[in-house]
Structure formats: structure tokens, C-alpha cells
C-alpha atoms as a PDB file:
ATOM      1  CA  UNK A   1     -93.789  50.180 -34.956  1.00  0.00           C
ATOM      2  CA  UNK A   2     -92.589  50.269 -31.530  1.00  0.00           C
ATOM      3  CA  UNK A   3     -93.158  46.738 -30.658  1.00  0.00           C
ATOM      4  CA  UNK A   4     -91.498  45.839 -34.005  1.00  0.00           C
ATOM      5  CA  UNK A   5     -88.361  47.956 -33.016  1.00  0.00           C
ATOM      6  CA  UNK A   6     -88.468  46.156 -29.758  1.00  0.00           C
ATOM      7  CA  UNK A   7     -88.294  42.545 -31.300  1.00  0.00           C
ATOM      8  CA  UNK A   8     -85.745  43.573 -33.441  1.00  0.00           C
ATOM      9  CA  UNK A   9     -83.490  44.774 -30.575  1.00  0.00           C
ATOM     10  CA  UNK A  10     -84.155  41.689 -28.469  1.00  0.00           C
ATOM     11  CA  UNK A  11     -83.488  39.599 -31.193  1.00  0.00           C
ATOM     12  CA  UNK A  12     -80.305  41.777 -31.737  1.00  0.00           C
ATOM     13  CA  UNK A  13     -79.304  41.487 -28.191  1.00  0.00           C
ATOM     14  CA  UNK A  14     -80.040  37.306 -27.655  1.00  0.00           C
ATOM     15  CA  UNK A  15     -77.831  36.942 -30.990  1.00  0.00           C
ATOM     16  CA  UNK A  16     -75.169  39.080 -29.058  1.00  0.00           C
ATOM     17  CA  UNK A  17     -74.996  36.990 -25.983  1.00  0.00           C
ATOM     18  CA  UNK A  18     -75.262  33.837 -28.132  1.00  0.00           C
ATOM     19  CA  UNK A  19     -72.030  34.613 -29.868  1.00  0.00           C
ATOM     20  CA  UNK A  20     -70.502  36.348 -26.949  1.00  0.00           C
ATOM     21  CA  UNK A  21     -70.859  32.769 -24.933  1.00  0.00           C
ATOM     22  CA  UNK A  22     -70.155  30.829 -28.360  1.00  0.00           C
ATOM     23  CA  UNK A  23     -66.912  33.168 -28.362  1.00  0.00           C
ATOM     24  CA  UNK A  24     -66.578  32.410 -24.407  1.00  0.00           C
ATOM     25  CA  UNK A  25     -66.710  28.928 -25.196  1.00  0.00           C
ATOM     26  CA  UNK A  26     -64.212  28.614 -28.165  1.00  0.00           C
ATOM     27  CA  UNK A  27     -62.077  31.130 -25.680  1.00  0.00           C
ATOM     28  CA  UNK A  28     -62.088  28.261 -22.945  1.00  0.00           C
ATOM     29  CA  UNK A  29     -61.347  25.613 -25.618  1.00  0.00           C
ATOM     30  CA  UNK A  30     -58.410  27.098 -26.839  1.00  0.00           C
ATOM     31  CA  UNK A  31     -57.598  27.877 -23.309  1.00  0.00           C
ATOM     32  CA  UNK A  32     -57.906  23.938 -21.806  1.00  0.00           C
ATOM     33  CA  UNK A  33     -56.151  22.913 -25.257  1.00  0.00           C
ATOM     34  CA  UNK A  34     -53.135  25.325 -24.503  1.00  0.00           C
ATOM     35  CA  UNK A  35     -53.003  24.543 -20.856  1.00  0.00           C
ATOM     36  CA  UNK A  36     -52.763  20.907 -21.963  1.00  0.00           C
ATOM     37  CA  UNK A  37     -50.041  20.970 -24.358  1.00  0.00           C
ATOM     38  CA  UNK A  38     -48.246  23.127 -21.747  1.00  0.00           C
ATOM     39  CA  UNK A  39     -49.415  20.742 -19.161  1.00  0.00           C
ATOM     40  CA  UNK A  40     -47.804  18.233 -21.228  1.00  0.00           C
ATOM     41  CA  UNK A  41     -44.646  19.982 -22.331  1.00  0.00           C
ATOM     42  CA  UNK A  42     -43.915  20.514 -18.481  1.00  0.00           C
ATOM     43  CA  UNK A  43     -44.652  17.192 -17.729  1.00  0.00           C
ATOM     44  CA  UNK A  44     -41.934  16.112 -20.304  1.00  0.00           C
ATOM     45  CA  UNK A  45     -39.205  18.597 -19.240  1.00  0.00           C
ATOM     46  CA  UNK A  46     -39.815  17.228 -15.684  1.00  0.00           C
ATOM     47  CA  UNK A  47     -39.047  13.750 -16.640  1.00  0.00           C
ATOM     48  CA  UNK A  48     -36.254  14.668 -18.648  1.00  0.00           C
ATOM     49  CA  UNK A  49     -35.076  16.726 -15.388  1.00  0.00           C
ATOM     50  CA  UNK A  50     -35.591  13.910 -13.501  1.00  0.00           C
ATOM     51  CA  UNK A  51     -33.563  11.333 -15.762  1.00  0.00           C
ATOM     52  CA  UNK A  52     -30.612  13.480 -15.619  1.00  0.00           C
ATOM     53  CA  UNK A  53     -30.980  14.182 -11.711  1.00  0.00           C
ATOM     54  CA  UNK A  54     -31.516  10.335 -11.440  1.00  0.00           C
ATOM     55  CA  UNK A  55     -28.556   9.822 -13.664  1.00  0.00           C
ATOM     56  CA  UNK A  56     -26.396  12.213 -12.174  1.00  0.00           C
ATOM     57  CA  UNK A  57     -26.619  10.365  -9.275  1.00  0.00           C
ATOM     58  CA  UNK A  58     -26.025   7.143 -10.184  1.00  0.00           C
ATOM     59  CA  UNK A  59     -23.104   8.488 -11.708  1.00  0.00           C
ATOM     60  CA  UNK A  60     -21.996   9.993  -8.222  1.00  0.00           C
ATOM     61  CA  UNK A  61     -22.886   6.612  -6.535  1.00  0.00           C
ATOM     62  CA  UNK A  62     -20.580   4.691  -9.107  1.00  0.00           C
ATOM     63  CA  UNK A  63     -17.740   7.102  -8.481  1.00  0.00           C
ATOM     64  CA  UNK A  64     -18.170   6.763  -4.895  1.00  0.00           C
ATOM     65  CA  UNK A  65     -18.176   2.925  -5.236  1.00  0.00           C
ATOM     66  CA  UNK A  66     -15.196   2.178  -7.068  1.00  0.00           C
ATOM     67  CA  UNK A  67     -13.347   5.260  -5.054  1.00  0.00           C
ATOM     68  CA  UNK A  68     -14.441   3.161  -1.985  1.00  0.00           C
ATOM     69  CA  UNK A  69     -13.279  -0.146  -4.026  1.00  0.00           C
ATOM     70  CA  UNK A  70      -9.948   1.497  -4.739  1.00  0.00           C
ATOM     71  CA  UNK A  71      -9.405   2.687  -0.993  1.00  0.00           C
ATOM     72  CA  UNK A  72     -10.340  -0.971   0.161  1.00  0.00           C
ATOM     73  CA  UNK A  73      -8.154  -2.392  -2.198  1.00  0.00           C
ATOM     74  CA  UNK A  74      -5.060   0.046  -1.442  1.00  0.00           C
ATOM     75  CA  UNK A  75      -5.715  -0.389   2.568  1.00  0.00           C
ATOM     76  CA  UNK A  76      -5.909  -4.138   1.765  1.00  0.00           C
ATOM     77  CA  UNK A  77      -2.162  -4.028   0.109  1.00  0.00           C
ATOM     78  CA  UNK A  78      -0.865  -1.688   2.396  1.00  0.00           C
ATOM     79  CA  UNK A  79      -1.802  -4.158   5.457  1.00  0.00           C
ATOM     80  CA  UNK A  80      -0.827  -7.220   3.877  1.00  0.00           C
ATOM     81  CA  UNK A  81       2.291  -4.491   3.117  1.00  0.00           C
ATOM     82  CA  UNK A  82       2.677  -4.564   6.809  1.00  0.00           C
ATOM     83  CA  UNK A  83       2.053  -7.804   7.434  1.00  0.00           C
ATOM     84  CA  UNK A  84       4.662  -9.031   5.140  1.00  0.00           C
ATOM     85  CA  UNK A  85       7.332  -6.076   6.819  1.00  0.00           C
ATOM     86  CA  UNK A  86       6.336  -7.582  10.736  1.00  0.00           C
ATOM     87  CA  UNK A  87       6.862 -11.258   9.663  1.00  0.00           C
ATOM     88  CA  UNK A  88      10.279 -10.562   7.946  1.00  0.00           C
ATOM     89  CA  UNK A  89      11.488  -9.023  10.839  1.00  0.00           C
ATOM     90  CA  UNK A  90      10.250 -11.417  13.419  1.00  0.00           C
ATOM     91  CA  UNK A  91      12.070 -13.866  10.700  1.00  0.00           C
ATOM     92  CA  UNK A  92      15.099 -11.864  11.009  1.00  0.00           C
ATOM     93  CA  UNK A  93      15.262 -11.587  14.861  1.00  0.00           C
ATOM     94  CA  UNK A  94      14.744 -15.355  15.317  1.00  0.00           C
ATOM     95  CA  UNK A  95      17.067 -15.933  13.248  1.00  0.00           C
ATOM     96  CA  UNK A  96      19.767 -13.565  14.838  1.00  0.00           C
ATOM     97  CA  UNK A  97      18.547 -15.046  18.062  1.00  0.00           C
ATOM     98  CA  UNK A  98      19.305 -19.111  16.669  1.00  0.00           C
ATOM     99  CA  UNK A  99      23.038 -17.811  15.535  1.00  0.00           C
ATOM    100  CA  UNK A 100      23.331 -16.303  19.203  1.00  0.00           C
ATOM    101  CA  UNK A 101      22.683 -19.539  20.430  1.00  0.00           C
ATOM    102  CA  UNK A 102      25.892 -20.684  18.393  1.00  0.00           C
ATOM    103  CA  UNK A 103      27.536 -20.159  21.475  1.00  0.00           C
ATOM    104  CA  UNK A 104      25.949 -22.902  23.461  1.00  0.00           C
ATOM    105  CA  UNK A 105      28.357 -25.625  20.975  1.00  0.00           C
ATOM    106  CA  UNK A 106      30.966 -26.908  21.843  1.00  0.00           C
ATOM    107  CA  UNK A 107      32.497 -26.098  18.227  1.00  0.00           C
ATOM    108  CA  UNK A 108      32.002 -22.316  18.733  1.00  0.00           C
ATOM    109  CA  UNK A 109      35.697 -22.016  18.310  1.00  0.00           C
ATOM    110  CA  UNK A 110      35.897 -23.405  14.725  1.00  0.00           C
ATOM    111  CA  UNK A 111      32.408 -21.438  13.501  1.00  0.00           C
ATOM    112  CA  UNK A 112      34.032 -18.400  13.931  1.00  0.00           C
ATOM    113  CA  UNK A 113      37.633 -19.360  12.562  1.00  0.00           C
ATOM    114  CA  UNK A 114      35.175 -20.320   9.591  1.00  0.00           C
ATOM    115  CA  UNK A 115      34.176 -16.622   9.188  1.00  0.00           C
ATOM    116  CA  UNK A 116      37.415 -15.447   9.463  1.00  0.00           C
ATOM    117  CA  UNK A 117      38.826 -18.236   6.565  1.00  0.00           C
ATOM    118  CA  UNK A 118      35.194 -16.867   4.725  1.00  0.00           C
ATOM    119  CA  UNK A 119      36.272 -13.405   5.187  1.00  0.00           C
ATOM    120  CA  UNK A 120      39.836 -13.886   3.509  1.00  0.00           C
ATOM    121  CA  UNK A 121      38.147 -15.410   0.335  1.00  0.00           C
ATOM    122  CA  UNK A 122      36.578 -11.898  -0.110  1.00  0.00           C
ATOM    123  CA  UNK A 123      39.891 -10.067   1.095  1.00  0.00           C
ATOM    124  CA  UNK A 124      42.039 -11.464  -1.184  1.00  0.00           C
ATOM    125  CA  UNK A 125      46.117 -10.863  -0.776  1.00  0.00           C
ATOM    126  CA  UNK A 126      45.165  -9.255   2.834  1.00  0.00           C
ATOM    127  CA  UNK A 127      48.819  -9.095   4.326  1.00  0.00           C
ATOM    128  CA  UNK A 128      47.356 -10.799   7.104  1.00  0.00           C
ATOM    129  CA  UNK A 129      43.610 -10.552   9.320  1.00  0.00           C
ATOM    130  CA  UNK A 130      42.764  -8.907  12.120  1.00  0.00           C
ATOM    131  CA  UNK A 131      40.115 -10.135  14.018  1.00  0.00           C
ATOM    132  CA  UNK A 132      37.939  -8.323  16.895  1.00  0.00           C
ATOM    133  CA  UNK A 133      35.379 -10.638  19.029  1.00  0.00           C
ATOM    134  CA  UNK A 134      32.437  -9.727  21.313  1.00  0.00           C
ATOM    135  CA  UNK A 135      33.280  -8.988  24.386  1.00  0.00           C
ATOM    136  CA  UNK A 136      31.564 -12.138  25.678  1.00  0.00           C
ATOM    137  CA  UNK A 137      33.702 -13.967  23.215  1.00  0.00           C
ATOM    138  CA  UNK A 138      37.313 -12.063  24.022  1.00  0.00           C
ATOM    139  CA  UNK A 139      38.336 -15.513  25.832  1.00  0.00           C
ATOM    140  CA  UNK A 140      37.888 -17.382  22.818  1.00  0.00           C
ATOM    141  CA  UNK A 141      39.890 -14.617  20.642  1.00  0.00           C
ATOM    142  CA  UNK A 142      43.306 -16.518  20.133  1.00  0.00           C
ATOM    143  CA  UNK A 143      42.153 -20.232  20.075  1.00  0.00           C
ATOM    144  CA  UNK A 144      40.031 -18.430  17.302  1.00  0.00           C
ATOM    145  CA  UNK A 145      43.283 -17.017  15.206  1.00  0.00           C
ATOM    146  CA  UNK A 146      45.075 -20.559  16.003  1.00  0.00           C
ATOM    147  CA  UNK A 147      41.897 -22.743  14.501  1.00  0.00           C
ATOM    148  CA  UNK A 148      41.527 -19.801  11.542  1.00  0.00           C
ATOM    149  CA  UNK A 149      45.441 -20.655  11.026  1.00  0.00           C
ATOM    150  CA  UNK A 150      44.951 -24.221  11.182  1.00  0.00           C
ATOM    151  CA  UNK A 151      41.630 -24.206   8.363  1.00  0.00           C
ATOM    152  CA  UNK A 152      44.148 -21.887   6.515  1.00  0.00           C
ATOM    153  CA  UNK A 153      47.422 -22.916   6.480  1.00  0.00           C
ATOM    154  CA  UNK A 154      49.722 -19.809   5.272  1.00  0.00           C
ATOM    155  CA  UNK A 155      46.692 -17.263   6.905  1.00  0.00           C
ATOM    156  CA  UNK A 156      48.430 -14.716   9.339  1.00  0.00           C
ATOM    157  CA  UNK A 157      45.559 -13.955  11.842  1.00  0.00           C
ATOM    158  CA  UNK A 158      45.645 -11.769  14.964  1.00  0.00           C
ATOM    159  CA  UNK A 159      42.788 -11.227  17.191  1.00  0.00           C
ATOM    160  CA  UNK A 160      42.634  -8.031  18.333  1.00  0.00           C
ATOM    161  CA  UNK A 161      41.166  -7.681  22.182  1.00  0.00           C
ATOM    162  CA  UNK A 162      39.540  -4.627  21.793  1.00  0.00           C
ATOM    163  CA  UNK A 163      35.531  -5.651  21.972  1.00  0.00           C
ATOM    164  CA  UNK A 164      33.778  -5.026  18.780  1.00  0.00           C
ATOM    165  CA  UNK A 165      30.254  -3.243  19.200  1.00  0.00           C
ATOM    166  CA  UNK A 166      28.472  -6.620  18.564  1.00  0.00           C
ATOM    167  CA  UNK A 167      26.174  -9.309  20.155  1.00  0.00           C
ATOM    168  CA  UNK A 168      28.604 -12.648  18.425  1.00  0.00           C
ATOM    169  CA  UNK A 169      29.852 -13.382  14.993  1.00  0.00           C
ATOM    170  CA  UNK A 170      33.494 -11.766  14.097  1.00  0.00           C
ATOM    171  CA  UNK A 171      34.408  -8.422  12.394  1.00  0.00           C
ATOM    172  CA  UNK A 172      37.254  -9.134  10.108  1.00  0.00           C
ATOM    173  CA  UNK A 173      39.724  -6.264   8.716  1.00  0.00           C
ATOM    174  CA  UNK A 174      42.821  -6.492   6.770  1.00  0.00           C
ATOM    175  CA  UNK A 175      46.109  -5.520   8.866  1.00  0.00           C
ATOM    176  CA  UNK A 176      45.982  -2.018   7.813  1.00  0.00           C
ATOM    177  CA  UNK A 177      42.461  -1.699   8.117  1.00  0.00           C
ATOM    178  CA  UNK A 178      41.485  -0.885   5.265  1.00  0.00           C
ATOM    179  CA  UNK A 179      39.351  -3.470   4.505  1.00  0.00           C
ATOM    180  CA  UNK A 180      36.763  -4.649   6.445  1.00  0.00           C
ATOM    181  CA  UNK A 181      34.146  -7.687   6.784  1.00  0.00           C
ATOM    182  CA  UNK A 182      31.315  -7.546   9.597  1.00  0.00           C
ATOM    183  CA  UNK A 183      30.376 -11.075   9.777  1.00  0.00           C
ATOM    184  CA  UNK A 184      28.135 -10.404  13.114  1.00  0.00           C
ATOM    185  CA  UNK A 185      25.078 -11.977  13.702  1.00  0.00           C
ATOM    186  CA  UNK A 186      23.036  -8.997  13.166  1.00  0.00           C
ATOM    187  CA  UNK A 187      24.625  -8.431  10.274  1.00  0.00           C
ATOM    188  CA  UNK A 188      24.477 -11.810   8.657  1.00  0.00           C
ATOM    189  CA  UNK A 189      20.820 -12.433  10.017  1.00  0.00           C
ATOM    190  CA  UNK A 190      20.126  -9.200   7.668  1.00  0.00           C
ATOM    191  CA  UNK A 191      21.898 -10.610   5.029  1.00  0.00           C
ATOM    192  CA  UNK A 192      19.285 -13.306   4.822  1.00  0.00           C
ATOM    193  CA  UNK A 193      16.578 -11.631   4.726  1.00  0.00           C
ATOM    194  CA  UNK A 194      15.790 -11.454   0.936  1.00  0.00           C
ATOM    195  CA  UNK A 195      16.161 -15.571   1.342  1.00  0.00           C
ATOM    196  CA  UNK A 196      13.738 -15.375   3.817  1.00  0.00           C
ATOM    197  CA  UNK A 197      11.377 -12.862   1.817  1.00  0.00           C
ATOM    198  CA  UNK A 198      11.840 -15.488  -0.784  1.00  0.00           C
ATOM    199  CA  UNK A 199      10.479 -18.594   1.383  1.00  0.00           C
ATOM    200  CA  UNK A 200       8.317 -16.579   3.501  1.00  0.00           C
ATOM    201  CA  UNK A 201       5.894 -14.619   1.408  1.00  0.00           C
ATOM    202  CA  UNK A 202       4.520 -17.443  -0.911  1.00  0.00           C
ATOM    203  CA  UNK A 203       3.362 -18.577   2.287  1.00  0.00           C
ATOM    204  CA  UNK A 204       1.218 -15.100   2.763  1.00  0.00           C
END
């Protein structure tokens, strides 16, 4: 009776264990199954991280590049900018420099009666020029009047000796001064300069 208790309770206790390590088993299943879909999952949301991080910063390279472009391209402009300025006026200083050397000829006297006869074209019904020379030109200042007069007949001109602030050329004013003409090289050589924009910067 004993004995047959005995097998009972042994047989009792292997079916135990078998179904506790059958339950172990399925337990450790479920577990690797579940640790592989969230192996899985993580591995997705990590690539998905990744392609937006990778993304991101091609997006941030690309901004930087054509913010780079853009910075080239303005510092580009602005030095042909400056390139264009310094050519014009080296352009503009020569050429106030060649009508300097206007004084060298030996019809000096008749250039500047010409600006004075130019200069009562734009002051029409004048009463009469006034004329003021540099003071390197003041010896020239009445055979300048006489040969205006002469280009002119009917022009009154009077050269006033007072030296005008300028390098050559001729300021012109009307008798009561009220009108005015600066026909200086400086001034005229400046006057050129959008004609010499014009036949320089194609060349650029």
C-alpha cells in the first residue's frame, strides 16, 4: 500500500516537473519571440532615426552650400564692383591729366575761347561773360576774351583776374553772376565719365 502510494507520488511529482519545464520552455519561447519583434521594432525606429539624422544633415550641408554659393557670388560682384569703380577713376584722372596737357599747344588760347563761346550757347541772352582762368593761365586771360570775341562776333567777354580754384579749363558766369558754367578740367573729365563707363566696362 505504501509502495503503491509512493509510485503514485513520484509519478505525481515527474509529471510536475515535466510540465513545469514544458511551461519553462513555452515561457522562454514567448520570451525570444517577444525580444525579437522588439529586437526588430528597435532596429526599425533606429533606421528611421537615422534617415532623418542623415537627412537632416544633408539638408544643413545644402543650406550651407548654396549660402556659401551666394556669399561667393555676392563677394564676386562686389569685387568686380570695385574693380569697375578703380578703373573709372584711373579713366577719369588720365583723362583730366591729357586735358592738363592742353597747355603744352600752341592753340591753348583758342581751346579755351571755345569754352567760353560753348558756355554762351547754354547762357543764352547773358548781357555779356565773365571769365576767371587758373592762375597758371591769368597771362593768357585777355588774349582769351579777344579770341572768344573774335569766334563770337557781338559776345561781350571780360576776363576777370581773380584765379579761379582750378587746375585749367575756364569758369564762365554771366555779368551779374548769376549764372555760372565750370568748364574745368576736373569738371569736364567727370562729365565723361558715364562715356567712359560706357566704353570701358564691356571690356570687363
Amino acid at each position: 500500500m505504501s509502495e503503491v502510494r509512493n509510485d503514485k507520488l513520484n509519478g505525481l511529482r515527474e509529471l510536475l516537473l515535466l510540465q513545469a519545464e514544458q511551461e519553462k520552455m513555452g515561457i522562454l519561447e514567448k520570451a525570444k519571440r517577444e525580444a525579437g519583434s522588439l529586437a526588430a521594432q528597435e532596429t526599425d525606429r533606429i533606421a528611421r532615426e537615422e534617415e532623418l539624422i542623415l537627412r537632416d544633415a544633408a539638408d544643413r550641408a545644402e543650406a550651407t552650400r548654396r549660402r556659401q554659393v551666394m556669399a561667393a557670388e555676392r563677394e564676386k560682384s562686389a569685387e568686380g564692383l570695385r574693380l569697375q569703380s578703380r578703373l573709372l577713376s584711373e579713366a577719369v584722372s588720365m583723362l583730366e591729366d591729357r586735358l592738363g596737357r592742353l597747355r603744352e599747344r600752341e592753340d591753348y588760347v583758342r581751346i579755351l575761347a571755345g569754352l567760353v563761346v560753348e558756355a554762351d550757347s547754354v547762357l543764352p541772352d547773358s548781357g555779356g561773360l565773365r571769365v576767371r582762368l587758373a592762375g597758371s593761365d591769368a597771362a593768357i586771360g585777355r588774349a582769351v576774351a579777344k579770341t572768344s570775341a573774335e569766334l563770337r562776333p557781338g559776345l561781350d567777354v571780360e576776363f576777370d583776374p581773380d584765379p579761379a580754384p582750378i587746375m585749367g579749363g575756364a569758369w564762365i558766369s554771366t555779368a551779374d553772376g548769376r549764372r555760372f558754367v565750370a568748364a574745368d578740367w576736373r569738371n569736364r573729365a567727370h562729365e565723361a565719365a558715364g562715356e567712359l563707363a560706357e566704353r570701358l566696362l564691356p571690356m570687363l
